[in-house]
N, C-alpha and C. Protein backbone atom coordinates (compact mmCIF):
# COMPACT_ATOMS: atom_id res chain seq x y z
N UNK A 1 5.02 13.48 -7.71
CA UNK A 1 6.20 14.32 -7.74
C UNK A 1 6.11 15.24 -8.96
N UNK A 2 6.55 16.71 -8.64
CA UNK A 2 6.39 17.45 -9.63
C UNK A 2 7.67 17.62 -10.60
N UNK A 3 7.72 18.17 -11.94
CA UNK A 3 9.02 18.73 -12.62
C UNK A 3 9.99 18.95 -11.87
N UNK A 4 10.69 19.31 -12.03
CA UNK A 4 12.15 19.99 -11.31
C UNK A 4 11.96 21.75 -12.02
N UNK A 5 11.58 22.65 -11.33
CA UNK A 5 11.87 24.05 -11.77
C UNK A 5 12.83 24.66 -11.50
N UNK A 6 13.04 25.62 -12.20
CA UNK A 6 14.22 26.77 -11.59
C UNK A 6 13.52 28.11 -12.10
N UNK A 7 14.40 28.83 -11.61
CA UNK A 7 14.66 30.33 -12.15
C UNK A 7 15.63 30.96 -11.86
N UNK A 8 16.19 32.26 -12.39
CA UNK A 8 17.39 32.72 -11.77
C UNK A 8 17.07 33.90 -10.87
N UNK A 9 18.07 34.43 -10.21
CA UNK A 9 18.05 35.63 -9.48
C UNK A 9 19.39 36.42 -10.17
N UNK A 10 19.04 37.91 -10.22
CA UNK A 10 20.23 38.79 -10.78
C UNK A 10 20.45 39.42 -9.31
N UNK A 11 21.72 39.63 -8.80
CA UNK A 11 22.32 40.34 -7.90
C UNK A 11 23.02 41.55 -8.36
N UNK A 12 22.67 42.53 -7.66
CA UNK A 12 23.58 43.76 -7.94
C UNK A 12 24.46 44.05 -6.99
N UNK A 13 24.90 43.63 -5.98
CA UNK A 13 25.39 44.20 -5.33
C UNK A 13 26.51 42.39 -4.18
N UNK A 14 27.71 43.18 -4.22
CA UNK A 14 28.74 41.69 -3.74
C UNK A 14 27.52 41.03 -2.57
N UNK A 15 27.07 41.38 -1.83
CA UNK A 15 26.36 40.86 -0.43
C UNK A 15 24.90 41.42 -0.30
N UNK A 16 24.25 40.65 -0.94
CA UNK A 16 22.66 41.10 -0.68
C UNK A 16 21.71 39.79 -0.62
N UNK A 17 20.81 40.16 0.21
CA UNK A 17 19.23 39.28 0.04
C UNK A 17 18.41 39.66 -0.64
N UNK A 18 18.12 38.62 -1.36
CA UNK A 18 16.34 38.77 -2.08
C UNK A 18 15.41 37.83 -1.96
N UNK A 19 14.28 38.76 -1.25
CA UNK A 19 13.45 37.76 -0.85
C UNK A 19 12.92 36.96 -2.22
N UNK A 20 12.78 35.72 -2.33
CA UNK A 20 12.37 34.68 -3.33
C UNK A 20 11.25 34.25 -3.05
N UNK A 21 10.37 34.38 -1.91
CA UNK A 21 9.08 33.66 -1.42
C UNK A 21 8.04 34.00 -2.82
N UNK A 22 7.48 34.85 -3.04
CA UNK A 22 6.68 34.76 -4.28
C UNK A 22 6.97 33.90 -5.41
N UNK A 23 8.17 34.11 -5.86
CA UNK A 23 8.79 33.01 -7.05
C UNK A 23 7.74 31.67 -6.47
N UNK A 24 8.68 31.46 -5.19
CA UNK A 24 8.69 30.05 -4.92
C UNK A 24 7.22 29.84 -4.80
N UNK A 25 6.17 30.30 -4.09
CA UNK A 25 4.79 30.12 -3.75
C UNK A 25 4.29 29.77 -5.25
N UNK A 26 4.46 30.44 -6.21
CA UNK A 26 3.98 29.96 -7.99
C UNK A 26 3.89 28.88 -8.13
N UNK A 27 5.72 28.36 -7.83
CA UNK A 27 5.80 27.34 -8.41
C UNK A 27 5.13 25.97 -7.37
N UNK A 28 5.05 26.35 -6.23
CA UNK A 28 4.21 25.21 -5.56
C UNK A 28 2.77 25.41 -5.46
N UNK A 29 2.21 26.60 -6.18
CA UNK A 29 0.74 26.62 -6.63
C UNK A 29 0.39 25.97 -7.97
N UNK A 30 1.94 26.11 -8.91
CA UNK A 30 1.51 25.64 -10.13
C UNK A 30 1.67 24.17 -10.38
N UNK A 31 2.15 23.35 -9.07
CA UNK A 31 2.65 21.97 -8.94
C UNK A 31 1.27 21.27 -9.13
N UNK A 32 0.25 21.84 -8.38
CA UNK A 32 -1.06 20.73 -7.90
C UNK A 32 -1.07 19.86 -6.79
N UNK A 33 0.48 20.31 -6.05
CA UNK A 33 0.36 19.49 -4.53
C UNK A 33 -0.23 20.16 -3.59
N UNK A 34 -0.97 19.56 -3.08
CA UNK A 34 -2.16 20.58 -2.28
C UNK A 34 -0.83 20.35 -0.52
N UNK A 35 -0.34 18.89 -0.24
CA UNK A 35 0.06 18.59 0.78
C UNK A 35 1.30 17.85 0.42
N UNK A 36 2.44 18.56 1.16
CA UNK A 36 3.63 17.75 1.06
C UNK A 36 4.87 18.56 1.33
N UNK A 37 5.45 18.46 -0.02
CA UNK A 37 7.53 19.47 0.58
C UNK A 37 7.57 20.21 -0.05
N UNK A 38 8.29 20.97 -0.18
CA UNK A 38 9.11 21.84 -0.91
C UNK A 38 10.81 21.85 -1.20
N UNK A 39 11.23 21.57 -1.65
CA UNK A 39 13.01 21.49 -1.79
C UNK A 39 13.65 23.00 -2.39
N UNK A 40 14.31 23.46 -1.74
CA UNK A 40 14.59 24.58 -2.37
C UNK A 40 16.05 24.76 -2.66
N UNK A 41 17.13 24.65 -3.64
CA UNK A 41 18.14 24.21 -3.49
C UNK A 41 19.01 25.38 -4.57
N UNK A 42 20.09 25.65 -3.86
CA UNK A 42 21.01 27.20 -4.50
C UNK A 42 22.23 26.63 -5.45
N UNK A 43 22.29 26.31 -6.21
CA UNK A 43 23.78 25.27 -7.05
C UNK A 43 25.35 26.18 -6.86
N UNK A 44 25.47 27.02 -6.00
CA UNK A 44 26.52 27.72 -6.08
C UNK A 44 27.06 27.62 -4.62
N UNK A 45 28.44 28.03 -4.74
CA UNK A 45 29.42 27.89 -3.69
C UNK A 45 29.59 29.15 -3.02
N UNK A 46 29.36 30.35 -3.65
CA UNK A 46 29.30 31.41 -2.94
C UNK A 46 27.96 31.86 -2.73
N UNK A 47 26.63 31.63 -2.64
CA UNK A 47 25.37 31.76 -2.37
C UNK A 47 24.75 30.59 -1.32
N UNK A 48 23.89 31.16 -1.33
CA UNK A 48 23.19 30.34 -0.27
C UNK A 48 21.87 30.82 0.09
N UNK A 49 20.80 29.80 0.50
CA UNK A 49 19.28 30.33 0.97
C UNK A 49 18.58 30.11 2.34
N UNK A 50 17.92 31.38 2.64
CA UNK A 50 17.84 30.81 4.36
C UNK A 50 16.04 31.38 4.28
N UNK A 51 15.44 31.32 5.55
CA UNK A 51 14.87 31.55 6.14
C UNK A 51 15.00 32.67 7.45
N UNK A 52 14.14 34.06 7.33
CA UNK A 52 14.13 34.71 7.87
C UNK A 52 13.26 36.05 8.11
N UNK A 53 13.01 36.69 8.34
CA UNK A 53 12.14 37.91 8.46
C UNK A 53 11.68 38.00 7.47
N UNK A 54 10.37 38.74 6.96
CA UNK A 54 10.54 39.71 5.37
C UNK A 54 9.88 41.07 5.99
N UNK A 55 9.68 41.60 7.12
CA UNK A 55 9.00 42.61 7.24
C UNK A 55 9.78 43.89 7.78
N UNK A 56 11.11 43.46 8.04
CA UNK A 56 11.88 45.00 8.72
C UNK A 56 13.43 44.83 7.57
N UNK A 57 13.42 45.28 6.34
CA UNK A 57 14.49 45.20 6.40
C UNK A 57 16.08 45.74 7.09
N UNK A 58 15.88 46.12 8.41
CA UNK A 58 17.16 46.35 9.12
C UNK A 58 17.77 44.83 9.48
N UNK A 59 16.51 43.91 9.59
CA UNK A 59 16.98 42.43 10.09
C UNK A 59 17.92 42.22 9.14
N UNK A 60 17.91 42.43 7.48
CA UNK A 60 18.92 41.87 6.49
C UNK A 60 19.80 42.70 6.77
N UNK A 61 20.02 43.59 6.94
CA UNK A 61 21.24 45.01 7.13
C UNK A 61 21.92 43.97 8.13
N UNK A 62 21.25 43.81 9.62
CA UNK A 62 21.84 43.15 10.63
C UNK A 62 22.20 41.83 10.57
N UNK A 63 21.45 40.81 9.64
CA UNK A 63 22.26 39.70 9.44
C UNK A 63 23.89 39.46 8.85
N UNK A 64 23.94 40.18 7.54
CA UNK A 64 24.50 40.37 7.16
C UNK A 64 25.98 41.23 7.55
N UNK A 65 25.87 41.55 8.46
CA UNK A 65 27.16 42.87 9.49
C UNK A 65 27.37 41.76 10.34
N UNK A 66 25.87 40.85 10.98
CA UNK A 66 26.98 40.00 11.70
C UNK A 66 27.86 38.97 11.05
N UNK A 67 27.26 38.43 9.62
CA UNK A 67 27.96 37.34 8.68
C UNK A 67 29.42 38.16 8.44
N UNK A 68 29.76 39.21 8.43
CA UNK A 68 31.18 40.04 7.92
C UNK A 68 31.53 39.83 9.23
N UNK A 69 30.98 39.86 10.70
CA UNK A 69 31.95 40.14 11.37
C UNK A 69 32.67 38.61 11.86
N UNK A 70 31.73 37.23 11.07
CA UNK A 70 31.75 36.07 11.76
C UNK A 70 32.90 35.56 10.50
N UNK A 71 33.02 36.10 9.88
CA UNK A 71 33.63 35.82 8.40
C UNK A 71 34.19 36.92 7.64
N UNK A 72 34.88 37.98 8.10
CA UNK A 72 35.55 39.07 7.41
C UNK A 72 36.21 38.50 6.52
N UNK A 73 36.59 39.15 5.34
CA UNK A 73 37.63 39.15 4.12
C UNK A 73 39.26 38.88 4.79
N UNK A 74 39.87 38.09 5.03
CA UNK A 74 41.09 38.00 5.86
C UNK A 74 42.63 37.66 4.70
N UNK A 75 43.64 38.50 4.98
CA UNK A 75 44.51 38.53 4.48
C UNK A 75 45.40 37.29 3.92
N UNK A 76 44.58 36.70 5.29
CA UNK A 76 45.98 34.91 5.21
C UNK A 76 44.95 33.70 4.49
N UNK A 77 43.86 34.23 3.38
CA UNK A 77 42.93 33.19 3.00
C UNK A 77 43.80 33.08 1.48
N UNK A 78 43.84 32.11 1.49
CA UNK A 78 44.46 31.06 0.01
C UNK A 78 44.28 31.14 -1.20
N UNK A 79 42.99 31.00 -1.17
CA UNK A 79 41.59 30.56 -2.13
C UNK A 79 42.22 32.29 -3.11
N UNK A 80 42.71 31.15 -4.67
CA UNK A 80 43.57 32.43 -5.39
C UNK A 80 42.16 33.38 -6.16
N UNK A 81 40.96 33.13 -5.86
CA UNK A 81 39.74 33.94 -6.53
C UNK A 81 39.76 35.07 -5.61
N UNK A 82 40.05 34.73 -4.48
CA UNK A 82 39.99 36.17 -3.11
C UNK A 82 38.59 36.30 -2.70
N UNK A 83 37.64 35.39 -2.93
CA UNK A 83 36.44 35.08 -2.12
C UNK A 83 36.04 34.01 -1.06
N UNK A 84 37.23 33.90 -0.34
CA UNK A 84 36.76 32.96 0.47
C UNK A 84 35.99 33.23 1.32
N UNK A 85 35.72 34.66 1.99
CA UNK A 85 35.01 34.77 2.70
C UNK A 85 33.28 34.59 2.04
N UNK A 86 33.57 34.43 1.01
CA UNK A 86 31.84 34.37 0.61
C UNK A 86 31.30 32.46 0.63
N UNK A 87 32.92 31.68 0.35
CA UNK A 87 32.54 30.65 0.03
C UNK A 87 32.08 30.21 1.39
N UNK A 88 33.22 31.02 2.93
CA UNK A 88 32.48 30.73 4.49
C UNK A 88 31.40 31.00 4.75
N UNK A 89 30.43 32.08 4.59
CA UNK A 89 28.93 32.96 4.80
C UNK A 89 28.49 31.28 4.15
N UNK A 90 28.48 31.14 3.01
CA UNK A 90 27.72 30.25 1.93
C UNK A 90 27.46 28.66 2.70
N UNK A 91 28.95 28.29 3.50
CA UNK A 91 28.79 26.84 4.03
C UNK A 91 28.06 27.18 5.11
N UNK A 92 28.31 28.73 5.90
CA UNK A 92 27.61 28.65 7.43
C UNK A 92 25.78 28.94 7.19
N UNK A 93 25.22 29.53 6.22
CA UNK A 93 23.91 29.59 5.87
C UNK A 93 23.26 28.16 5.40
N UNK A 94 24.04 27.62 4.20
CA UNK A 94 23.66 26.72 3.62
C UNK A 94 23.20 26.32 2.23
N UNK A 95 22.98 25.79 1.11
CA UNK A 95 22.39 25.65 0.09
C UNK A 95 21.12 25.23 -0.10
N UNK A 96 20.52 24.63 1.09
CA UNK A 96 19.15 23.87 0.30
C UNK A 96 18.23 24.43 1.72
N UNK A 97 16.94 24.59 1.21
CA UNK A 97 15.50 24.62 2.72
C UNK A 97 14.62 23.17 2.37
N UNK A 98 14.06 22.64 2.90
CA UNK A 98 12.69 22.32 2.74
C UNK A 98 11.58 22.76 3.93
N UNK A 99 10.04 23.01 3.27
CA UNK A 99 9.70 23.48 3.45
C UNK A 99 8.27 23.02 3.58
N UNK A 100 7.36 22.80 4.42
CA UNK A 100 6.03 21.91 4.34
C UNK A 100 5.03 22.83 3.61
N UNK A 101 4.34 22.04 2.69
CA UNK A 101 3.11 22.71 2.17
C UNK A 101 1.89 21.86 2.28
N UNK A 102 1.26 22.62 2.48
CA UNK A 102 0.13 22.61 3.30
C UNK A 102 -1.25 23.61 2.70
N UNK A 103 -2.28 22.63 2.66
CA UNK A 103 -3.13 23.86 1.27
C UNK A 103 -2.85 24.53 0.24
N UNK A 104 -1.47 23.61 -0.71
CA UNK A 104 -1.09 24.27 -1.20
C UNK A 104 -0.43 25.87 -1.49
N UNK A 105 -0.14 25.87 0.07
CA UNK A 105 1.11 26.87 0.30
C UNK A 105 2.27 26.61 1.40
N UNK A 106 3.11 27.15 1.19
CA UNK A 106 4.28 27.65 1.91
C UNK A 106 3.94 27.72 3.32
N UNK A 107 4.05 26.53 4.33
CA UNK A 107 3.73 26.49 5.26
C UNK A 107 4.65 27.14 6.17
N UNK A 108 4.99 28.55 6.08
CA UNK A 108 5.51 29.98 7.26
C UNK A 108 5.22 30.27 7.97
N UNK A 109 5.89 30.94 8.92
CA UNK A 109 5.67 31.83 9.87
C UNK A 109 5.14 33.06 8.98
N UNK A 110 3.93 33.66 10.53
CA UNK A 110 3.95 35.27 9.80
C UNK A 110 4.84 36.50 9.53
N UNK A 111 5.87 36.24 10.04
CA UNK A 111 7.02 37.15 9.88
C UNK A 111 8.25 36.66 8.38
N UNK A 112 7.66 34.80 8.24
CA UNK A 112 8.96 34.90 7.33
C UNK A 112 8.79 34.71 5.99
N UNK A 113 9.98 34.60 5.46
CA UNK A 113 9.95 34.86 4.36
C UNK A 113 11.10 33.88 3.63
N UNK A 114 11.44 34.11 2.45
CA UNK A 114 12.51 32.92 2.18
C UNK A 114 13.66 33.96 1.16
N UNK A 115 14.76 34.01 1.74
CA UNK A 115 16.08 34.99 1.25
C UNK A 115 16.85 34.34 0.62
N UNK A 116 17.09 34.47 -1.33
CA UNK A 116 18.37 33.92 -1.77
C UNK A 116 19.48 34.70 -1.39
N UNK A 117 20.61 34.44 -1.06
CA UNK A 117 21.72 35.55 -0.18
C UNK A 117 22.49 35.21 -1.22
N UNK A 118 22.96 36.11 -1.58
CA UNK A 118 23.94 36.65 -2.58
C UNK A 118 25.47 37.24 -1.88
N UNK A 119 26.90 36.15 -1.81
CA UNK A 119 28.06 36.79 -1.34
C UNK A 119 29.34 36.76 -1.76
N UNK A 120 28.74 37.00 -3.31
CA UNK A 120 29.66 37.13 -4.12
C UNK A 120 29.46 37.71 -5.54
N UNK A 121 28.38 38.64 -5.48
CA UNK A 121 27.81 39.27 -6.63
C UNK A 121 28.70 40.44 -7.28
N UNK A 122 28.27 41.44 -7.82
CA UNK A 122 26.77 41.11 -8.52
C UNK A 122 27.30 39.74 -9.93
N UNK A 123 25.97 38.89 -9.76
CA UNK A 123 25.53 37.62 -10.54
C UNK A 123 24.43 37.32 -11.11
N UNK A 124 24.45 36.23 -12.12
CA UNK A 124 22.98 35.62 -12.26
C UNK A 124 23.35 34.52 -11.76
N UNK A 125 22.17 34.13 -11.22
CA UNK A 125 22.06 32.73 -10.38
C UNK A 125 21.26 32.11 -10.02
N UNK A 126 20.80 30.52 -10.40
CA UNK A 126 20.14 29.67 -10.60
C UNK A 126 19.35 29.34 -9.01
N UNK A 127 17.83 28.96 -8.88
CA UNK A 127 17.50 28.60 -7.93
C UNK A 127 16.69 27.42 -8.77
N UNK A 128 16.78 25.98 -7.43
CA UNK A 128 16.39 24.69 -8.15
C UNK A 128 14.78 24.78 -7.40
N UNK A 129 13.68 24.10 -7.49
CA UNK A 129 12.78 23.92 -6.58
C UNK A 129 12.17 22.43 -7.11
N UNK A 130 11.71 21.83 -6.68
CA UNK A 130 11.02 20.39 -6.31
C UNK A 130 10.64 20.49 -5.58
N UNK A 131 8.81 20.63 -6.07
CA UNK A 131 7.70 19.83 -4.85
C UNK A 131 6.98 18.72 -4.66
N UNK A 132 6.73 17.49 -3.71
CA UNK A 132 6.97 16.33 -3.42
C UNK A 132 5.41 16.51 -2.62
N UNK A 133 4.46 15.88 -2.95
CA UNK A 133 3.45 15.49 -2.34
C UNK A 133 2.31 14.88 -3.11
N UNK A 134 1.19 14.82 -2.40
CA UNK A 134 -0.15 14.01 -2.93
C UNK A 134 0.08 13.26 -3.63
């Protein structure tokens, strides 16, 4: 079992993706697990990390228009910060991936990629990683 790493991500903007796959590939090159997991885990209530494209960004344009339309900003929400709609996007994406590695990489698809989603920026914000093998 390796360290526990992190790093942060800076957001500029209330609702954006950044792809994180490079970060993350380092740190499971710099582990020495040739075969095993990856844990990838977001510590915040309005963020969240997924799995998805990295090669067209219209796919993030379009994820994201449908997350507003599945979760708009709504008048009758409680929550006295006035982000609830980010804390909904955040539970319906999720906080944590794992991820198989395999030759000591990021065992992906050729299309994907790994997105910290940002929906409640602009922030700095912590990403956890633990890799688990050999």
């Amino acid at each position: 079992m390796t360290a526990l790493s992190r790093f942060n991500v800076k957001t500029n903007r209330q609702a954006e993706w950044i792809n994180i796959t490079g970060e993350v590939q380092k740190i499971v090159s710099a582990s020495g697990v040739s075969e095993g997991i990856c844990v990838i885990f977001v510590p915040h209530t309005t963020a969240a990390v997924t799995i998805n494209e990295n090669a067209d960004p219209d796919v993030v344009h379009d994820v994201l228009l449908a997350l507003d339309a599945v979760s708009p900003d709504r008048r009758e929400f409680r929550h006295a910060e006035g982000n609830s709609a980010a804390h909904t996007k955040s539970s319906i994406v999720g906080p944590s991936l794992t991820i198989i590695v395999s030759g000591a990489k990021l065992l992906l698809g050729t299309w994907q990629g790994i997105w910290f989603n940002e929906y409640d920026g602009p922030r700095t914000r912590r990403v956890l990683i633990r890799v688990l093998g050999d």
